[in-house]
N, C-alpha and C. Protein backbone atom coordinates (compact mmCIF):
# COMPACT_ATOMS: atom_id res chain seq x y z
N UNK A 1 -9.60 7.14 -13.28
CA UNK A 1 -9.35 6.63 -11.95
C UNK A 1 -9.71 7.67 -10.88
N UNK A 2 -9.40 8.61 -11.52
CA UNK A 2 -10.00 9.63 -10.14
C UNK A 2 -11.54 9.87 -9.99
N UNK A 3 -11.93 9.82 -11.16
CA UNK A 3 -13.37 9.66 -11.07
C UNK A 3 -14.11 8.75 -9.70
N UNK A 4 -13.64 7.25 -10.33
CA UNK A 4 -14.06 6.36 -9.30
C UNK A 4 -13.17 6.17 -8.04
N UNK A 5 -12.65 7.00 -7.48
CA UNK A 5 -12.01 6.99 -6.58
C UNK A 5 -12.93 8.35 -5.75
N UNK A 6 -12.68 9.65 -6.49
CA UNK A 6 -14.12 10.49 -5.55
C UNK A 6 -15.07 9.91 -5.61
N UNK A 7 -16.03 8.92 -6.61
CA UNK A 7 -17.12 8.49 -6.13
C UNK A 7 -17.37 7.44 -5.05
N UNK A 8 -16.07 7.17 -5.16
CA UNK A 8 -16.09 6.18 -3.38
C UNK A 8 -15.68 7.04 -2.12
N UNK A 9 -15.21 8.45 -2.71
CA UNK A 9 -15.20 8.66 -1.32
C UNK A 9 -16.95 9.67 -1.19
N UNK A 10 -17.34 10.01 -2.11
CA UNK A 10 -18.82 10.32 -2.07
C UNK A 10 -19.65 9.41 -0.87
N UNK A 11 -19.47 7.88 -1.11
CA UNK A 11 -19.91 6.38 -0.77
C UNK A 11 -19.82 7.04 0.70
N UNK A 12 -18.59 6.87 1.30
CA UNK A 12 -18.01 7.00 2.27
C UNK A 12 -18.17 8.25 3.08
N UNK A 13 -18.31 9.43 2.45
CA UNK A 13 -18.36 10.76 2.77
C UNK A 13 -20.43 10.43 3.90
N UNK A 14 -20.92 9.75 3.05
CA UNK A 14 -22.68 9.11 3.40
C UNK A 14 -22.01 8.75 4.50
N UNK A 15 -21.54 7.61 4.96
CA UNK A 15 -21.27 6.56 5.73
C UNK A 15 -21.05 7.12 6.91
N UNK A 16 -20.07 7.88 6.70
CA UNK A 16 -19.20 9.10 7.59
C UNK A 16 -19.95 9.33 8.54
N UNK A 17 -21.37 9.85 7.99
CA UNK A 17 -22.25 11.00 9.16
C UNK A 17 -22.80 10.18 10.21
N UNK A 18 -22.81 8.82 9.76
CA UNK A 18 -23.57 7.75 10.28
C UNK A 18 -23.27 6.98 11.46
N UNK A 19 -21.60 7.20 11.27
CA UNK A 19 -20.82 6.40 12.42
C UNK A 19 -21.02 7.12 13.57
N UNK A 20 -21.13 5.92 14.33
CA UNK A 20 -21.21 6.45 15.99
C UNK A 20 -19.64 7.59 16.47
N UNK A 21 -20.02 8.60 17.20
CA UNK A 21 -19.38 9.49 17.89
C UNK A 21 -17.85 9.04 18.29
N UNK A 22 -18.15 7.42 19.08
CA UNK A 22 -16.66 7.02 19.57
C UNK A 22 -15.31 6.81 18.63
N UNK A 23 -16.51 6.48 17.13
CA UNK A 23 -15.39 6.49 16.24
C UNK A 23 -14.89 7.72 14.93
N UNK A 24 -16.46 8.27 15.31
CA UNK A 24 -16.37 9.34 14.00
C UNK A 24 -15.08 10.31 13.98
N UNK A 25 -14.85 11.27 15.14
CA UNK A 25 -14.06 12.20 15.37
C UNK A 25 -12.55 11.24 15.13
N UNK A 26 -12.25 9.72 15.52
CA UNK A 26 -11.00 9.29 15.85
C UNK A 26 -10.78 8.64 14.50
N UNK A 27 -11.27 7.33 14.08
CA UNK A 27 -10.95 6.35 13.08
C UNK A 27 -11.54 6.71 12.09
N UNK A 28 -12.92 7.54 12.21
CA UNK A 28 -13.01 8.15 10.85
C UNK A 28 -12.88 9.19 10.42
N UNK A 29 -12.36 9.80 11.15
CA UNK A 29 -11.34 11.15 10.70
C UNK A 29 -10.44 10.89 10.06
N UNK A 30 -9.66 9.79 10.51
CA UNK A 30 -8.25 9.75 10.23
C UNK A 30 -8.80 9.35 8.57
N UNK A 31 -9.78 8.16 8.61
CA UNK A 31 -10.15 7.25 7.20
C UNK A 31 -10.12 8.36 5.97
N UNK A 32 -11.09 9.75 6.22
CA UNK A 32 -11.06 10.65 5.85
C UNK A 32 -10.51 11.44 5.46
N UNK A 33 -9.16 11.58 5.97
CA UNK A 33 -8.10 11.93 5.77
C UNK A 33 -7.34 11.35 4.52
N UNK A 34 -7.30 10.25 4.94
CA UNK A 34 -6.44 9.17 3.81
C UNK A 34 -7.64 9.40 2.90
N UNK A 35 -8.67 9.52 2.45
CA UNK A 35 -9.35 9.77 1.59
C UNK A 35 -8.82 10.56 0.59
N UNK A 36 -8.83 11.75 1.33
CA UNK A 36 -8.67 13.05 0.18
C UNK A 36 -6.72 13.29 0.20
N UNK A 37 -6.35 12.51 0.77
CA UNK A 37 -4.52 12.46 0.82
C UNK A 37 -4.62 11.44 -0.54
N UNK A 38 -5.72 10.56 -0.91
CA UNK A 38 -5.27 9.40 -1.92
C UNK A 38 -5.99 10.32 -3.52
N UNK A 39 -6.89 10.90 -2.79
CA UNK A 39 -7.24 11.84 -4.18
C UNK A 39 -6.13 12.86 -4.65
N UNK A 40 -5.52 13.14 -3.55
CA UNK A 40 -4.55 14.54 -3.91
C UNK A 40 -3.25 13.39 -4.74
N UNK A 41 -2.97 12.76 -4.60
CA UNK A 41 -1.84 11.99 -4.67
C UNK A 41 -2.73 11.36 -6.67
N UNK A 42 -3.62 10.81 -6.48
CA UNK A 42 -4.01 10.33 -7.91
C UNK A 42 -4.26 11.43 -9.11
N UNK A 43 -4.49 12.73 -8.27
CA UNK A 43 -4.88 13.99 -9.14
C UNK A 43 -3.41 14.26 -9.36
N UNK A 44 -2.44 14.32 -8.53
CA UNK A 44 -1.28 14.60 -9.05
C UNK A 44 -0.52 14.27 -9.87
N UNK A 45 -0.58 12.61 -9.85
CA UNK A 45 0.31 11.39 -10.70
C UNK A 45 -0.81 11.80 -12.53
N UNK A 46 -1.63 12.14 -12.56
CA UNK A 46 -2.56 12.28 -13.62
C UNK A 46 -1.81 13.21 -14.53
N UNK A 47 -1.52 14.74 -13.67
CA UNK A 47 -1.45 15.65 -14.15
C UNK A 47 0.16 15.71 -14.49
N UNK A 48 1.06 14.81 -14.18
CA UNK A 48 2.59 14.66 -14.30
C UNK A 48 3.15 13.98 -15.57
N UNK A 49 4.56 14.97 -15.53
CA UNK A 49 4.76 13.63 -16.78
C UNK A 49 5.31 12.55 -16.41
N UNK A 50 5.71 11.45 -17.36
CA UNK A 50 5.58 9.63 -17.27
C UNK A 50 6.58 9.31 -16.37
N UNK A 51 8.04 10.29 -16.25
CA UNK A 51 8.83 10.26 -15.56
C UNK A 51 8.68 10.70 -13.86
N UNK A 52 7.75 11.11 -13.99
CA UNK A 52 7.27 11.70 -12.51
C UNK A 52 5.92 10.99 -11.57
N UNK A 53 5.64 10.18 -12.33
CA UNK A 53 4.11 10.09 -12.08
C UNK A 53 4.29 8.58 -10.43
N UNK A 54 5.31 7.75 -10.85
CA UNK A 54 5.58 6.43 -9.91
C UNK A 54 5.68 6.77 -8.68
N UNK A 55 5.68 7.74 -8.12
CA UNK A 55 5.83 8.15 -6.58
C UNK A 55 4.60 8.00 -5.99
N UNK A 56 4.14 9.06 -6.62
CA UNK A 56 2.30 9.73 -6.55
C UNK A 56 1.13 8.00 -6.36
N UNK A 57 1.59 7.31 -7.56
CA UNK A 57 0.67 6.26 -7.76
C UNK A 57 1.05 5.26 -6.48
N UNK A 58 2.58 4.82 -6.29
CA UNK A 58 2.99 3.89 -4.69
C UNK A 58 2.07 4.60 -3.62
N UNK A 59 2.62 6.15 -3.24
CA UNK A 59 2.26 6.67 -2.91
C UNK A 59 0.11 6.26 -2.33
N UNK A 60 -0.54 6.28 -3.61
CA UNK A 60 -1.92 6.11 -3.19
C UNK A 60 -2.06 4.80 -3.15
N UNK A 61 -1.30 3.82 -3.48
CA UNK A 61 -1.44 2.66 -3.45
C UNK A 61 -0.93 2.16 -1.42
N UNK A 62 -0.41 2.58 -0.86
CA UNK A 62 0.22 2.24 0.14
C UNK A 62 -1.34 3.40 0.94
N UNK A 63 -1.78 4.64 0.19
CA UNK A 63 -2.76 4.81 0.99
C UNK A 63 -4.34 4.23 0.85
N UNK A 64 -4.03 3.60 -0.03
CA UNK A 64 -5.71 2.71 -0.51
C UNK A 64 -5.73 1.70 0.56
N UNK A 65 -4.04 1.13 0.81
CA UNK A 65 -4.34 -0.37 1.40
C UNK A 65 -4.29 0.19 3.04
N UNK A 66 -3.70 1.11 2.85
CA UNK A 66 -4.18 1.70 5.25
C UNK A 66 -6.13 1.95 4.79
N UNK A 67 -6.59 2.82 3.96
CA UNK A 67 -7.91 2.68 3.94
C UNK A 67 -8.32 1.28 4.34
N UNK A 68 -8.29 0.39 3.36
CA UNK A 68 -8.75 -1.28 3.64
C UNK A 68 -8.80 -1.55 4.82
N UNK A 69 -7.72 -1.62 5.66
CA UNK A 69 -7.25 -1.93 6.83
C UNK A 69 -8.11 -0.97 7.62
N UNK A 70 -7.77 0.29 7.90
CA UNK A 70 -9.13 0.97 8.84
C UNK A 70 -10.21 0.49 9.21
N UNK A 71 -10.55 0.42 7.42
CA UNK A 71 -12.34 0.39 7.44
C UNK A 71 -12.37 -1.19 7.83
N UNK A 72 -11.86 -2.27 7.74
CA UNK A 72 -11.94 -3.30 8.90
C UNK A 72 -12.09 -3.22 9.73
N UNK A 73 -11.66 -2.50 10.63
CA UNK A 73 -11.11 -2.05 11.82
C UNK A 73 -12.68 -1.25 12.52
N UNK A 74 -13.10 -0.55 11.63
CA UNK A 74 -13.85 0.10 12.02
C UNK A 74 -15.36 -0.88 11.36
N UNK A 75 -15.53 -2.10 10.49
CA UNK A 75 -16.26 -3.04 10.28
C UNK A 75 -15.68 -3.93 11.97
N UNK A 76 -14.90 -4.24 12.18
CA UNK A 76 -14.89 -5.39 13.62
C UNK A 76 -15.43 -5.06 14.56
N UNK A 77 -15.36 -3.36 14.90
CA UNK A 77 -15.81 -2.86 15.91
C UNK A 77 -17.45 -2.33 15.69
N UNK A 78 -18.22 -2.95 14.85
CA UNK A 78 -19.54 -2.80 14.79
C UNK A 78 -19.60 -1.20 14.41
N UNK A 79 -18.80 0.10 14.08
CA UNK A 79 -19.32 1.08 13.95
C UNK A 79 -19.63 1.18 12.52
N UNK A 80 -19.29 0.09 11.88
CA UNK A 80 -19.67 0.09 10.13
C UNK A 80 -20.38 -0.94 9.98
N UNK A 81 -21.63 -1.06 9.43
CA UNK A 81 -22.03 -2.26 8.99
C UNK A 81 -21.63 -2.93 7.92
N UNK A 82 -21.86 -4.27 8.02
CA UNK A 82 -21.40 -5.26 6.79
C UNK A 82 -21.77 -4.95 5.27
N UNK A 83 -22.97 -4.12 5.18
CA UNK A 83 -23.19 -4.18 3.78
C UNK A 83 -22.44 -2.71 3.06
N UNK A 84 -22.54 -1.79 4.32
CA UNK A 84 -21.49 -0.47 3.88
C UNK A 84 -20.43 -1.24 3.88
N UNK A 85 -19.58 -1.92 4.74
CA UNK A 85 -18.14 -2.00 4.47
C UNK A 85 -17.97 -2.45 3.24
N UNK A 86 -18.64 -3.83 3.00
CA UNK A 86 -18.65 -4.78 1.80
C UNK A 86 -18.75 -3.36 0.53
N UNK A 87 -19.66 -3.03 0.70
CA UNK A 87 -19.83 -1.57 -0.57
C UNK A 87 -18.80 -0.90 -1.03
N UNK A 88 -18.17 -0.36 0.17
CA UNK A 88 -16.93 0.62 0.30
C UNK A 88 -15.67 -0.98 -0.25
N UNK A 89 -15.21 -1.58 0.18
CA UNK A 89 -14.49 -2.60 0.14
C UNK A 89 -14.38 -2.87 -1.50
N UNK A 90 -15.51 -3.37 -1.93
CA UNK A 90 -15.95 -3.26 -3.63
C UNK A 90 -15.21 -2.18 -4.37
N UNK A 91 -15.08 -0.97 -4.22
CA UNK A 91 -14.68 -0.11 -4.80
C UNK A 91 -13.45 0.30 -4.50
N UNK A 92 -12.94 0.00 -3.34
CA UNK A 92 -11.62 0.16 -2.83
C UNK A 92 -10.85 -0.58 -3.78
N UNK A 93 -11.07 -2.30 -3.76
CA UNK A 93 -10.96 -2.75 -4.43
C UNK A 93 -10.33 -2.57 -5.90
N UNK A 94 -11.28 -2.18 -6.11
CA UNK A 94 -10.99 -1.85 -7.79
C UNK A 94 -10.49 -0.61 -7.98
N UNK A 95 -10.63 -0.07 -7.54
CA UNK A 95 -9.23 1.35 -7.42
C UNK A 95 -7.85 1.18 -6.95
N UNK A 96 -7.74 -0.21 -6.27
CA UNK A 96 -6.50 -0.46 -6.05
C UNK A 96 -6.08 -1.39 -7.24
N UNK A 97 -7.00 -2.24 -7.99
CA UNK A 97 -6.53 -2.80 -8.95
C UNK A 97 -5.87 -2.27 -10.53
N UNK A 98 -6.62 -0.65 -10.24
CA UNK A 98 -6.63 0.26 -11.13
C UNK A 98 -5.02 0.89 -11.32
N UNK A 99 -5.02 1.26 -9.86
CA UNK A 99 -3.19 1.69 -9.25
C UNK A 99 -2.41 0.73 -9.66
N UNK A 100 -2.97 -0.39 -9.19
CA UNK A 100 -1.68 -1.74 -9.47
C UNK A 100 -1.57 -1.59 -10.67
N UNK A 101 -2.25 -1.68 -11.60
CA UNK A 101 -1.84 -1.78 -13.30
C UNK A 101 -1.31 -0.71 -13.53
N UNK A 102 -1.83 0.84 -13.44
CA UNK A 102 -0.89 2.05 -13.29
C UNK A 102 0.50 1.86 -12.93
N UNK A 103 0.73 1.46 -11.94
CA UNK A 103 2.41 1.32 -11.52
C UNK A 103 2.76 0.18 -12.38
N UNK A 104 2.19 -0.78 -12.44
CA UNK A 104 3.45 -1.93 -13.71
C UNK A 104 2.91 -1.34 -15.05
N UNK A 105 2.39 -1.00 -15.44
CA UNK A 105 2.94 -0.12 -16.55
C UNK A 105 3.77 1.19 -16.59
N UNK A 106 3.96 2.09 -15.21
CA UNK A 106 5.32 2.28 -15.66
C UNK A 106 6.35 2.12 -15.13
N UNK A 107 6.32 0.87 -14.67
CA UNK A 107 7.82 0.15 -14.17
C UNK A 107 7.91 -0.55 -15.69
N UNK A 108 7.15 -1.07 -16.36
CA UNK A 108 6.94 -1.94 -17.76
C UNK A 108 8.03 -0.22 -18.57
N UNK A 109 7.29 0.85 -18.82
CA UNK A 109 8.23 2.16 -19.58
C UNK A 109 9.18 2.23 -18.64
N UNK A 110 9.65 2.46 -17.75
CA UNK A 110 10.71 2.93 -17.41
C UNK A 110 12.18 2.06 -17.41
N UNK A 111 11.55 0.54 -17.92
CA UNK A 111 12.38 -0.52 -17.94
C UNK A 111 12.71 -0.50 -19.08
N UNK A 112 12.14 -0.18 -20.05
CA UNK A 112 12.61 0.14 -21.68
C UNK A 112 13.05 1.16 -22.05
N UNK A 113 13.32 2.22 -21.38
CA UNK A 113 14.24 3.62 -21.18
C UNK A 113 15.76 3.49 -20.93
């Protein structure tokens, strides 16, 4: 999961240089931010044990879905185009589907404890 989670922000890291000025420094700073806050948070839950790990994973899961929401935000206002967002969106996607199964499996162990 962390794999495909830096390679979307690789995706994105491209995208980045591209956006117009009004938004780069503001909305995609911040996007940026939550980027490498959702990597630090998935590298962490990785490296933890089973009892520790459910914070870390909510944690990037609550920051995958402010990503989503941004990069809309920054798709409505024309500084992203449709086929980057759609791109970025794709992979968001599935890194959040990745988290979701991460956390119910261990709400699934921690319920049999």
């Amino acid at each position: 999961m962390v794999l495909k989670l830096k390679d979307t922000y690789l995706v994105w890291y491209l995208y980045y240089k591209e956006i117009p000025k009004e938004h780069r420094y503001t909305l995609g700073q911040h996007i940026d931010t939550l980027f490498i806050a959702s990597l630090e948070a998935v590298s962490q839950a990785a490296f933890l044990g089973k009892d520790e790990k459910a914070p870390y994973v909510r944690l990037s899961i609550r920051k995958i879905d402010t990503l989503k929401v941004l990069l809309m935000i920054l798709w409505e206002t024309k500084s992203l185009d449709t086929k980057k967002y759609a791109h970025l969106s794709l992979h968001l996607d599935e890194v959040g589907r990745m988290l979701g199964g991460w956390s119910g499996q261990l709400i699934k162990t921690q319920s049999r404890e």
